[in-house]
Every structure is written in C-alpha cells, then in structure tokens.
Protein backbone atom coordinates (compact mmCIF):
# COMPACT_ATOMS: atom_id res chain seq x y z
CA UNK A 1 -35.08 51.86 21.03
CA UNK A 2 -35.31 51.45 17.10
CA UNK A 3 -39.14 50.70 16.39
CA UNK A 4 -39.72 47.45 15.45
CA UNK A 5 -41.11 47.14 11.64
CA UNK A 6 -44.46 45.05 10.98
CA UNK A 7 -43.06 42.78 7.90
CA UNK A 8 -45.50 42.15 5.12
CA UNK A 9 -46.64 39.06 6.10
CA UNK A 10 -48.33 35.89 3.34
CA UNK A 11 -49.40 32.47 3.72
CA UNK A 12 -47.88 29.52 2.10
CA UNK A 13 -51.12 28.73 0.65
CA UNK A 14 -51.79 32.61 -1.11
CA UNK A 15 -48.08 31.38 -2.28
CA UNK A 16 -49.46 28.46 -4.01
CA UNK A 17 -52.41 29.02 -5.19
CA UNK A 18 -50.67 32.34 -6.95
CA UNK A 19 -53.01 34.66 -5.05
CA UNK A 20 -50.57 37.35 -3.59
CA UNK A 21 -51.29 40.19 -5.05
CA UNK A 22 -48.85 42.66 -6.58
CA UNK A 23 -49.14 45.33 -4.56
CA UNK A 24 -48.24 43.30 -1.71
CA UNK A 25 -45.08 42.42 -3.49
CA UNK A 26 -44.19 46.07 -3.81
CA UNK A 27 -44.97 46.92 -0.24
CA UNK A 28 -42.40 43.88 1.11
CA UNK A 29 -39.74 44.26 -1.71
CA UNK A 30 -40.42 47.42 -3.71
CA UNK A 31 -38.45 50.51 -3.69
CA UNK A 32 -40.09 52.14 0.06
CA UNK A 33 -40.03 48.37 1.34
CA UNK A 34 -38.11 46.75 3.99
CA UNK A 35 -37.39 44.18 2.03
CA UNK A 36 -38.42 41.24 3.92
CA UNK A 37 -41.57 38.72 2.90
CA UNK A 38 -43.22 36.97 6.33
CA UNK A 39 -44.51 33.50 5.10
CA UNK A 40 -46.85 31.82 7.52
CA UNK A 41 -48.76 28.76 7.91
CA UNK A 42 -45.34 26.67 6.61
CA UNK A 43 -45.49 23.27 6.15
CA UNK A 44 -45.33 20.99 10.13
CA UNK A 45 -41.83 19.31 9.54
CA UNK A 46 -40.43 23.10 9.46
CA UNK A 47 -40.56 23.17 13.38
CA UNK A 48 -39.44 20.38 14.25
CA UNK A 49 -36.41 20.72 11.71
CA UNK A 50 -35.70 24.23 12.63
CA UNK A 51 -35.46 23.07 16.53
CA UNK A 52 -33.41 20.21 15.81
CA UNK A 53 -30.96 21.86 13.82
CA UNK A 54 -30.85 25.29 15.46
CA UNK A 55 -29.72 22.64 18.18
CA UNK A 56 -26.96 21.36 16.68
CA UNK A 57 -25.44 24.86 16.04
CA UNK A 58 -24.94 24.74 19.67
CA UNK A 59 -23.62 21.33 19.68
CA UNK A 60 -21.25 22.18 16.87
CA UNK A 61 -20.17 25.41 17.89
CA UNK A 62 -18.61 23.65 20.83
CA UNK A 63 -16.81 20.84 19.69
CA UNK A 64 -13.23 21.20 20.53
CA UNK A 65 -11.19 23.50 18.02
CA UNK A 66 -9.09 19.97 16.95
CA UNK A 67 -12.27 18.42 15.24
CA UNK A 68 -13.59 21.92 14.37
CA UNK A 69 -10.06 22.26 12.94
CA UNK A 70 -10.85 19.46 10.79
CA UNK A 71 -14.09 21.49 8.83
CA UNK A 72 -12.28 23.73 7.87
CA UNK A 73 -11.69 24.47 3.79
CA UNK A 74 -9.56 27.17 3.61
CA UNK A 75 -8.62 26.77 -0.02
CA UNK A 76 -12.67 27.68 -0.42
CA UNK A 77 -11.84 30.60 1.51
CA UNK A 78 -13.76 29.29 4.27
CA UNK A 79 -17.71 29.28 2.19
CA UNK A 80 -17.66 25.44 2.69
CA UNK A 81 -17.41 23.78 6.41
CA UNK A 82 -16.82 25.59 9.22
CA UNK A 83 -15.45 29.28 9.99
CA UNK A 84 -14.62 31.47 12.71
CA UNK A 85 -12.56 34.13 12.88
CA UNK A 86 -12.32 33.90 9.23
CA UNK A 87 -14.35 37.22 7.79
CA UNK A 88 -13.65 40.62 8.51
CA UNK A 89 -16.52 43.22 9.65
CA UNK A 90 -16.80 46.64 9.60
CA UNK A 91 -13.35 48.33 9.38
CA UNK A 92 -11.24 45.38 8.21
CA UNK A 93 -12.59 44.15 12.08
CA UNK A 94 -11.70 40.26 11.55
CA UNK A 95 -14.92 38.79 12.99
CA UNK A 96 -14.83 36.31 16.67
CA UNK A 97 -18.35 37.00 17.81
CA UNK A 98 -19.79 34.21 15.48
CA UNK A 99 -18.89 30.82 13.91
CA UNK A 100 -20.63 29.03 10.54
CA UNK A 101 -21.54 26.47 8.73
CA UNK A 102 -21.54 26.40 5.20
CA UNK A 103 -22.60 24.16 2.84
CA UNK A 104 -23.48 23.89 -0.70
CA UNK A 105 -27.22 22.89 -1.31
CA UNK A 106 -26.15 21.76 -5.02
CA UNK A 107 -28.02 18.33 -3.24
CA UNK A 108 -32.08 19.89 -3.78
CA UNK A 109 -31.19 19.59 -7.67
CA UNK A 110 -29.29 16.44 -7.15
CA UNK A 111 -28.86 14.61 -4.41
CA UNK A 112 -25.41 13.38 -5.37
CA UNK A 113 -24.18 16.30 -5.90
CA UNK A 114 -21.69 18.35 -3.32
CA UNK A 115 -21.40 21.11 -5.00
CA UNK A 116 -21.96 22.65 -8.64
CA UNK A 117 -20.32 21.41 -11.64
CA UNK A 118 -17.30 23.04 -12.83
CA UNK A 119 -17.22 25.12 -16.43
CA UNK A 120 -15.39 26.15 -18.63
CA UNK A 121 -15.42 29.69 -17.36
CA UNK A 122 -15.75 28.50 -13.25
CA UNK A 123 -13.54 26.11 -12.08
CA UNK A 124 -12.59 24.42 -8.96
CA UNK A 125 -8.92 26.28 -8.98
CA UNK A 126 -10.64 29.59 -9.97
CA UNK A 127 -13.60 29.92 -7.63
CA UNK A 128 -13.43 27.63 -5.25
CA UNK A 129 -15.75 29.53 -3.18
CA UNK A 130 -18.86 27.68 -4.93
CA UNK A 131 -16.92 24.66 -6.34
CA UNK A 132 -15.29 22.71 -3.71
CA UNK A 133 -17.33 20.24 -1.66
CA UNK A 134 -19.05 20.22 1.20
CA UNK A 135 -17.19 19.43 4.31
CA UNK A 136 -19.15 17.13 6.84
CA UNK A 137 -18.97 16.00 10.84
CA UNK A 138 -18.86 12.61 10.61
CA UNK A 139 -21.54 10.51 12.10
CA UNK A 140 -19.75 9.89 15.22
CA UNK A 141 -19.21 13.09 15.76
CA UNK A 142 -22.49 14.68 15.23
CA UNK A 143 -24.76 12.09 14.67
CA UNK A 144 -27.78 12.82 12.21
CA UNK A 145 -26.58 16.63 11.86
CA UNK A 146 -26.12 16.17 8.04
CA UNK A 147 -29.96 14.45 7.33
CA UNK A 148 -31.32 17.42 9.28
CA UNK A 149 -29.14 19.98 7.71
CA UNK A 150 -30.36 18.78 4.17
CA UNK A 151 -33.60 18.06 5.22
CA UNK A 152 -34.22 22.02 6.27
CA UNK A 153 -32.62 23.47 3.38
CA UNK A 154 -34.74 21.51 1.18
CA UNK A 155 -37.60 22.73 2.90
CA UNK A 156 -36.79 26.42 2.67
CA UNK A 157 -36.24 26.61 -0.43
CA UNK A 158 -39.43 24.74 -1.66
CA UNK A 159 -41.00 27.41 -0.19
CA UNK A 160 -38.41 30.25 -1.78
CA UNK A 161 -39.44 28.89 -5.49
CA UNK A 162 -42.93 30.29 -4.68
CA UNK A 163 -41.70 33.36 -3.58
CA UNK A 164 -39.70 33.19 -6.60
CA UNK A 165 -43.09 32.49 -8.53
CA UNK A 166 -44.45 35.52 -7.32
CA UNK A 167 -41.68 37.96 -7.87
CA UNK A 168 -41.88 36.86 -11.38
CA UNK A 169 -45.58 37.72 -11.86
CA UNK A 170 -44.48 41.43 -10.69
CA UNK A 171 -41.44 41.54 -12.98
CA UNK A 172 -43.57 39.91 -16.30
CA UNK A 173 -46.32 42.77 -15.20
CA UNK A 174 -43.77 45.49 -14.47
CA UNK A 175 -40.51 45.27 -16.65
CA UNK A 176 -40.50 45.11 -20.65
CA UNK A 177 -38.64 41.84 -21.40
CA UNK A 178 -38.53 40.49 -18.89
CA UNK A 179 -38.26 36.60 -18.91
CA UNK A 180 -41.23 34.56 -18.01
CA UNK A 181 -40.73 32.63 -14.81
CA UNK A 182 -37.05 33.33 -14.56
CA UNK A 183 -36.35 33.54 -11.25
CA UNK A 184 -38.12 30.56 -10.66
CA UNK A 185 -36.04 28.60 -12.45
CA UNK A 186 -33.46 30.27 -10.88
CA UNK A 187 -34.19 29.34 -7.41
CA UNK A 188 -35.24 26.05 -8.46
CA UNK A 189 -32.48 24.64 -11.06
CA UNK A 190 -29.34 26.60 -8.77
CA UNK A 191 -26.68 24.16 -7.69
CA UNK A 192 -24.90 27.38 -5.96
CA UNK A 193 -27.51 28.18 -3.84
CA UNK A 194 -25.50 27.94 -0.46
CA UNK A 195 -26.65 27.79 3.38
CA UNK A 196 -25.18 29.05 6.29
CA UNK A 197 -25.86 27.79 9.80
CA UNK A 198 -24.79 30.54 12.69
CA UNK A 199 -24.05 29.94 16.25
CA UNK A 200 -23.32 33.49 17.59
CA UNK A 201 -21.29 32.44 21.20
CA UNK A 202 -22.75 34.09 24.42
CA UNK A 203 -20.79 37.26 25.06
CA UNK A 204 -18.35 37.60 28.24
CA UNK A 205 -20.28 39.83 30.66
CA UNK A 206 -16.18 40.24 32.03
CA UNK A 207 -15.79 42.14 27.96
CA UNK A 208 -17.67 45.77 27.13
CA UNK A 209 -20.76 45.43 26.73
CA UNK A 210 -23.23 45.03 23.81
CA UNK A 211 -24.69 48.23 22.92
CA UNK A 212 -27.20 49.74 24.84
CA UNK A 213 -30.82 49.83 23.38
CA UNK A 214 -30.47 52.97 21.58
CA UNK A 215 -33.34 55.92 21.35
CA UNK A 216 -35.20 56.15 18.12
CA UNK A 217 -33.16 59.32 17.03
CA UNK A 218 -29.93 57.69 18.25
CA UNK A 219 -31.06 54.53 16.16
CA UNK A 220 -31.34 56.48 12.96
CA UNK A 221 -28.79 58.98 13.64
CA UNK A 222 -25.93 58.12 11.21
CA UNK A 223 -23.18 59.34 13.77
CA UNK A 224 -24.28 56.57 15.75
CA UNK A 225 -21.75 53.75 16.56
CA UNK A 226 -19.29 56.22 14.58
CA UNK A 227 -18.01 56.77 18.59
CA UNK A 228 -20.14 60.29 18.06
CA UNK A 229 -22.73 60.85 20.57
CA UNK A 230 -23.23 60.07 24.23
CA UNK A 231 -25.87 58.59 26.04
CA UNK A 232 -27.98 55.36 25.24
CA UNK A 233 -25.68 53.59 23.54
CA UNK A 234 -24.79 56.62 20.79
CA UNK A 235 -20.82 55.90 20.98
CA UNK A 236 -21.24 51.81 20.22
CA UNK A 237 -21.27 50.08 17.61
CA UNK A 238 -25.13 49.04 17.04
CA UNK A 239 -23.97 46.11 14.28
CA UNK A 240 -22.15 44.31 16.57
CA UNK A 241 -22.03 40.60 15.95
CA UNK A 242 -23.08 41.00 12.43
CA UNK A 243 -22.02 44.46 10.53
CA UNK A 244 -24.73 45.92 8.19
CA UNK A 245 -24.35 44.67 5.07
CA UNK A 246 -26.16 43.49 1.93
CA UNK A 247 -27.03 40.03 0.90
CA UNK A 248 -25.93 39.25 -3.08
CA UNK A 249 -27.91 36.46 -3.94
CA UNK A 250 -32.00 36.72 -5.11
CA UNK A 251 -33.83 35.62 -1.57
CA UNK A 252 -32.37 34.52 1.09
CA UNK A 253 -34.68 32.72 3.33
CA UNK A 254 -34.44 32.85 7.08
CA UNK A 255 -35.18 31.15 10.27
CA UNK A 256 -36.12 32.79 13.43
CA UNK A 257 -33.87 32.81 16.02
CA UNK A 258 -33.56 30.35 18.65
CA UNK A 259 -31.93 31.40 22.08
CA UNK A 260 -30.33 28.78 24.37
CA UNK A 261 -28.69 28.97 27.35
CA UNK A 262 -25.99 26.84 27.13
CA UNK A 263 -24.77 27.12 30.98
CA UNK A 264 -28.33 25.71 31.56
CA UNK A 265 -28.63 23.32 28.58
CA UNK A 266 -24.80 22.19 28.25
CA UNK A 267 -24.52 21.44 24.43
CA UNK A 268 -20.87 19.67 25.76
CA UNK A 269 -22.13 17.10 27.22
CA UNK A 270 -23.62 14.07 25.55
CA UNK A 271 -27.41 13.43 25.08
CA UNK A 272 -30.02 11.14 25.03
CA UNK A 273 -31.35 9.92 21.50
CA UNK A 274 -34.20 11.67 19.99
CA UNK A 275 -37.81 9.73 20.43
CA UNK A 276 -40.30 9.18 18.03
CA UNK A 277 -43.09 11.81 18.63
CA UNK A 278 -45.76 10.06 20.30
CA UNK A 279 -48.57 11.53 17.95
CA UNK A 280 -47.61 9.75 14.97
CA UNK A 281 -49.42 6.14 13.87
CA UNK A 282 -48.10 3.37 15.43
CA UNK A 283 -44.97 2.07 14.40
CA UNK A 284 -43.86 5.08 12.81
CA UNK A 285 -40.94 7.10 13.74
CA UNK A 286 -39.90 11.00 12.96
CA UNK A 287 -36.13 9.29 11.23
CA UNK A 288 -35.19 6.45 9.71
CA UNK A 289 -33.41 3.62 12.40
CA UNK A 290 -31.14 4.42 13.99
CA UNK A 291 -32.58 8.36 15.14
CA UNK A 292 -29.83 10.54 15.44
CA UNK A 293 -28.46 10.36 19.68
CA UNK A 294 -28.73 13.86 20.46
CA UNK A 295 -31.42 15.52 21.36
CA UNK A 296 -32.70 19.25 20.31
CA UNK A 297 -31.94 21.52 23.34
CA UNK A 298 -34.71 23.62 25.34
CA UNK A 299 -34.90 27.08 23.62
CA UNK A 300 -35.90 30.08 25.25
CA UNK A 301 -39.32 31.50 25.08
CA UNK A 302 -37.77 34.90 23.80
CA UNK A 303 -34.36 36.58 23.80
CA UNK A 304 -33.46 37.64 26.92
CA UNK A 305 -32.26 40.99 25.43
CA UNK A 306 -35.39 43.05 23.71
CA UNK A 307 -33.45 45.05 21.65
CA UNK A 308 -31.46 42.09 20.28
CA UNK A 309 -32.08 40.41 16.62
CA UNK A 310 -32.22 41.96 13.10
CA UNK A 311 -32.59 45.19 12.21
CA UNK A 312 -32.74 46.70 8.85
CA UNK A 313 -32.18 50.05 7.32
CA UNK A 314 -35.49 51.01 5.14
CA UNK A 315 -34.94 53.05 1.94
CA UNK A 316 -35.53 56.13 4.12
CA UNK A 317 -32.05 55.31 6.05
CA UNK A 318 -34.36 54.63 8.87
CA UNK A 319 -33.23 51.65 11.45
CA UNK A 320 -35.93 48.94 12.21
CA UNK A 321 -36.09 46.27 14.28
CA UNK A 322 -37.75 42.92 12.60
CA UNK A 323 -38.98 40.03 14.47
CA UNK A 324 -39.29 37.07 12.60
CA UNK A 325 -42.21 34.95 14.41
CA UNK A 326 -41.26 31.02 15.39
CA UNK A 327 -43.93 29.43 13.16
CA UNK A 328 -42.96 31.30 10.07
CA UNK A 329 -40.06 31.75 7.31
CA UNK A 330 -38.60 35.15 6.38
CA UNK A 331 -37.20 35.91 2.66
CA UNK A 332 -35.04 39.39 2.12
CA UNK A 333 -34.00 40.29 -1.40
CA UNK A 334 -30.02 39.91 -2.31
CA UNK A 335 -28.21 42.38 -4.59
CA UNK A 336 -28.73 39.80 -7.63
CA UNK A 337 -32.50 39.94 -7.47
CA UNK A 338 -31.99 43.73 -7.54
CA UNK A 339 -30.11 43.55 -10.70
CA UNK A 340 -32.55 40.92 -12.11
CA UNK A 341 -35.67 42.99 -11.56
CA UNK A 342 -33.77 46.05 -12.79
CA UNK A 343 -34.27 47.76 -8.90
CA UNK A 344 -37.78 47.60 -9.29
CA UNK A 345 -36.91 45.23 -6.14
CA UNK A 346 -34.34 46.28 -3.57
CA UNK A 347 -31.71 44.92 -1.45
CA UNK A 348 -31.92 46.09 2.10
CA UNK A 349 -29.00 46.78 4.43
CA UNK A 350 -29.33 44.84 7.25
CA UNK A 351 -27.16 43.40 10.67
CA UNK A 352 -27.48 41.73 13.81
CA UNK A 353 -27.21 43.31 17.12
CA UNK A 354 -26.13 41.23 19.79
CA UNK A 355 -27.34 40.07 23.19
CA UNK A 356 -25.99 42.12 26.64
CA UNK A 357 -24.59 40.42 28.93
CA UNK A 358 -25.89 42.27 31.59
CA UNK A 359 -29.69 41.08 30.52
CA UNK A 360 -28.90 37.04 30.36
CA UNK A 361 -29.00 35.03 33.12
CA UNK A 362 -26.31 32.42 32.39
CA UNK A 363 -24.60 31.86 28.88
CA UNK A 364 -26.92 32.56 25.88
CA UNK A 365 -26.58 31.83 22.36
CA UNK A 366 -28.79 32.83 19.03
CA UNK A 367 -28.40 30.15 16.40
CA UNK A 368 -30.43 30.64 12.86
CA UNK A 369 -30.31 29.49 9.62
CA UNK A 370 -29.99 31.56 6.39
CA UNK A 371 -30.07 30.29 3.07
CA UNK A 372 -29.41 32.18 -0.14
CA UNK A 373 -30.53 31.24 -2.97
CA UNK A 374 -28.71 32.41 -6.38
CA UNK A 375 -27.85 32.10 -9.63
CA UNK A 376 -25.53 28.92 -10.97
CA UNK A 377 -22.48 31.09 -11.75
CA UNK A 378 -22.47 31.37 -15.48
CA UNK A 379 -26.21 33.05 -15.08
CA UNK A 380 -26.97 36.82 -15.90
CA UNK A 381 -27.64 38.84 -13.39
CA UNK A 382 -27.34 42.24 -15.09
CA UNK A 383 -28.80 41.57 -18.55
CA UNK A 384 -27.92 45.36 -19.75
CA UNK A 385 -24.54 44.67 -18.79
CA UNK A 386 -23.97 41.34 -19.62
CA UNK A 387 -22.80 40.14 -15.67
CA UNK A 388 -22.98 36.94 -14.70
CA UNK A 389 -23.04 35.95 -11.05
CA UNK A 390 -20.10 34.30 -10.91
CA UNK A 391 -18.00 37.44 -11.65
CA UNK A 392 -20.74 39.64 -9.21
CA UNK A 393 -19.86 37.18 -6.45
CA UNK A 394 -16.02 37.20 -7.04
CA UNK A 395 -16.34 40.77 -5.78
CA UNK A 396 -18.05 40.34 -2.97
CA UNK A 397 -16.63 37.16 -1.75
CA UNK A 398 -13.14 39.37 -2.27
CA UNK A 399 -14.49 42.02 0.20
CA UNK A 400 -15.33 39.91 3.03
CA UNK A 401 -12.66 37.20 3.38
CA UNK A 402 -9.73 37.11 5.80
CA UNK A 403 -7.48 35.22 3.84
C-alpha cells in the first residue's frame, strides 16, 4: 500500500494567537510539502455540524432523480445545485461515481447575498459559473439542510482566514512586495468562495472492482493505472472516484470523511426529528423551533476499506495516503495561492480512491465537505502577469465540464 503521510498538524489556538511558526508553514505548504495544514482543537459546533450535514449528503444523494432533476443549473454549467454525471475525469471519462452540491458562500460576507455581484468585466451571461444563484431543496423536501449547510461553511472558513493570516506572515517575511495581509482579505471579503458537498454512491460489488491496495512501488510507479503492470492492483486505475487533479482556488478547507452504510442506515426512508442535546441549560435547544425532522445517520467508526480516502502526490511524485482525523479541519493550497505567493507555496495533486466492494459489508457511502476559498473574480492572482481569477477559472472550469 501507498504509506500514509503524517500532515503537519496546528491548533486553532497557535492560529489565533499568531504563534505558528514559519517553518511550520513551509513544511505543510512549501515547495517539499504535501500541501495540506491539520488544524485541531476546532471550535465544538464543528462536530455536530459536520455529522449533521455529512448526513444529509446521504439523504440528498437519494432523493428521486425528478426532485434532484429540479437542482439542477445547467446554464451555470452545473457549479450551483446539484450534479452528477455532469464532469468528465481522466480521459474525457464523464464522471457517475459521485454526485454534488454546490453552492455559493457569497452569504459569510452577506447574508443576503446568493451569489457575487456582477461587473462590468463578469457577468451573469458571461460566467455564470460564479454568478448565478444558489439552487436550494425546499424545506419540505430536506428540512433544515440549508441552515446546516450555511452554518458549516461559515465555520470553515472562519477558521481558513487564520490560515490565511498565517500564510501572509510567510509571504510579508519571504516575498519582496508582497501585500500585507492579502490573502486574508482574500479569504475573508470573497463572495466566490464556493462549497461543494460530495456523496460518493456505494459501488456495485456486481461492477469491477475498486483497485486493489497497491504496493508502495506500484503506488509511485507512474505506469500504474496506465493498464501497465500486473499484480496488486498495477493495471487499475488508483484515482478512481475522484481523478488526480489540482485545486485552483487559495485553501480549500476539508472535512473528514464520514462512511455510512446506507443498506443499514436507509437515508430513503423518513426520520425522526433531531433532539435538543441533553447537555445544554435548560430550555435551550441546538436550532431554532421547529429543529429540522431528520436526523444525522450513524457513521462508521472507520472506512471499511484501509486503503480508501485521499491521497496526494508530494513534490517528489511520490503517492501518499492522508487521513484527515474526525475532530479536526484540513486546508490544501489551490493553484491561485500558488500564483499569489509566487510558488513559494504549492498546489498538490491530489484524488480520491474509492471503497471495494469486496471489503463493505452492505452499501457504503463517503460523504465530505470541501470548501474553496478564492479570489472575487476581478482579483489578481498573478501580479507579474496581470491575471485575474476570473479569467484563471474560465480555464479550468472549461476543462472539467460536460456540457
């Protein structure tokens, strides 16, 4: 198997209190990094949110296509509301294996907001990618999933504008020019900042297999999943539910991973309403009357597939495997933060290797969250150049749609 990569690892309170030292920054983002930024020690509404709305990806991921039908925004080339089937993987491989959620978190800077403003350079007929609103469940279909959705995002990215903070204090130490707390205000004035909720389905055991766990020198062999090799797993494709790829925002913050099995834990049918926890004061509930009627489903205590998760490819063209703990938040650098720190930090190729069939008992599912936090569009993200992310994005978002 790949070896799995200890993550540089920080508390929320080094975070605040602006004690994370430099060096540290290099070690998780810098040029022989992997990347990726552990923050522990987050603040206590993170797990109940994460359960609760790693939850509903289950519920939502199995509504019936006709309402599911009705989420969809294609003229936003399917970044707002929901898509399946939608984005093509490695290959021009249009991708089944996963559906998502979009939606614009334009609300953290104003809550009235759906999505950013429109310019005179960005507008809703141009890129509607980043300016065409959010598309909702209503209430009566998934009751309380918006609140929770918000609620989350809000969260993560609280804790992404110290991140932010820090990354700053490297560039202002390590770059000439560079712009006091820029990326800060980056992360915390974006209304393009967008999040994406994943339910990846369980996989037929009746289809071929996920890969098998691979050796370490089939894991970094670059003929691997090329249909080179032979045993372990050397002729599959390793990057199978989510093809390696780099994000193009700044950070993009991550949940762990929760597993469900949904033969057990029937996201289909309905559920009983979520009660106050019984260790707050008395009269006090966790929401606001009436609580949202279904309830967060049982998650497994680990994937039932070791080998299963994210895995990154270090600067080295090594393959790791990272865990991301429960109890904490993960941040990787995007392709814009490496053009804003002028690749003194780099974006990491990453992907997601699915669950085999043959290791779960019943049907399991891996729901997360990501969200990425970027630039508003008119923003420079290549100051030698002169490239805003608007036009950066364009690109990418060009690459990776079905349309």
């Amino acid at each position: 198997m790949a070896p799995i990569a200890k993550a540089v690892t920080v508390s929320l309170k080094e975070l605040q209190d602006g004690t994370v030292s430099l060096d540290t920054l290099k070690e998780a983002f810098g040029p022989d990094s992997l990347g990726i930024l552990l923050v522990k020690d987050v603040p206590p509404d993170y797990h109940r949110l994460r359960h609760h709305l790693l939850s509903y990806s289950s519920y939502l991921g199995n509504l019936p296509k006709s309402q599911l039908d009705k989420l969809e925004n294609e003229k936003a080339k399917y970044l707002t509301g929901w898509s399946l089937g939608k984005e093509t993987l490695k290959d021009g491989q249009v991708d089944t294996l996963k559906g998502s959620f979009y939606a614009n978190c334009a609300f953290y800077v104003d809550p009235t907001l759906d999505c950013a403003a429109p310019t005179a350079e960005f507008n809703a007929d141009g890129f509607p990618e980043y300016l065409s609103p959010n598309v909702w469940p209503d209430e009566a279909t998934l009751p309380g999933f918006r609140r929770t959705f918000e609620d989350l995002c809000r969260l993560v990215i609280d804790v992404a504008v110290l991140v932010a903070r820090a990354c700053d204090r490297f560039a202002e130490h390590e770059i000439p020019g560079y712009p006091a707390g820029y990326l800060e205000r980056v992360v915390r004035t974006s209304t393009t900042t967008k999040a994406r909720l994943l339910h990846y389905y369980p996989q037929d055991p009746t289809h071929l297999p996920s890969p098998l766990a691979m050796s370490d020198a089939a894991a970094n062999d670059p003929s691997a999943g090329s249909g080179h090799g032979g045993d372990e797993g050397e002729g599959e494709d390793e990057d199978d539910w989510c093809a390696t790829h780099l994000d193009h925002g700044c950070l993009t913050g991550l949940t762990s991973a929760m597993f469900v099995d949904e033969s057990a834990s029937d996201p289909t049918v309905a559920a009983p309403e979520i009660e106050a926890a019984p260790s707050l004061p008395a009269g006090e509930v966790l929401w606001p009357s009436p609580p949202p009627p279904l309830s967060p489903l049982p998650e497994l205590d680990a994937s039932p597939d070791p080998a299963a998760g994210l895995y990154v490819k270090s600067r080295s063209g090594r393959t790791a495997h990272v865990l991301i703990p429960r109890d904490c938040l993960a941040f990787q650098t995007g392709e814009a933060l490496e053009r804003i720190t002028r690749g003194r930090f780099k974006a990491v190729p990453h992907f997601v290797r699915g669950a085999r069939a043959e290791l779960c008992e019943g049907r399991v599912a891996r729901n997360t969250l990501a969200v990425f936090t970027q630039p508003n569009l008119g923003e420079e993200v290549d100051m030698e150049r002169h490239v805003s992310f608007g036009e950066f994005a364009r690109e990418i978002v060009a690459k990776n749609t079905v349309f």
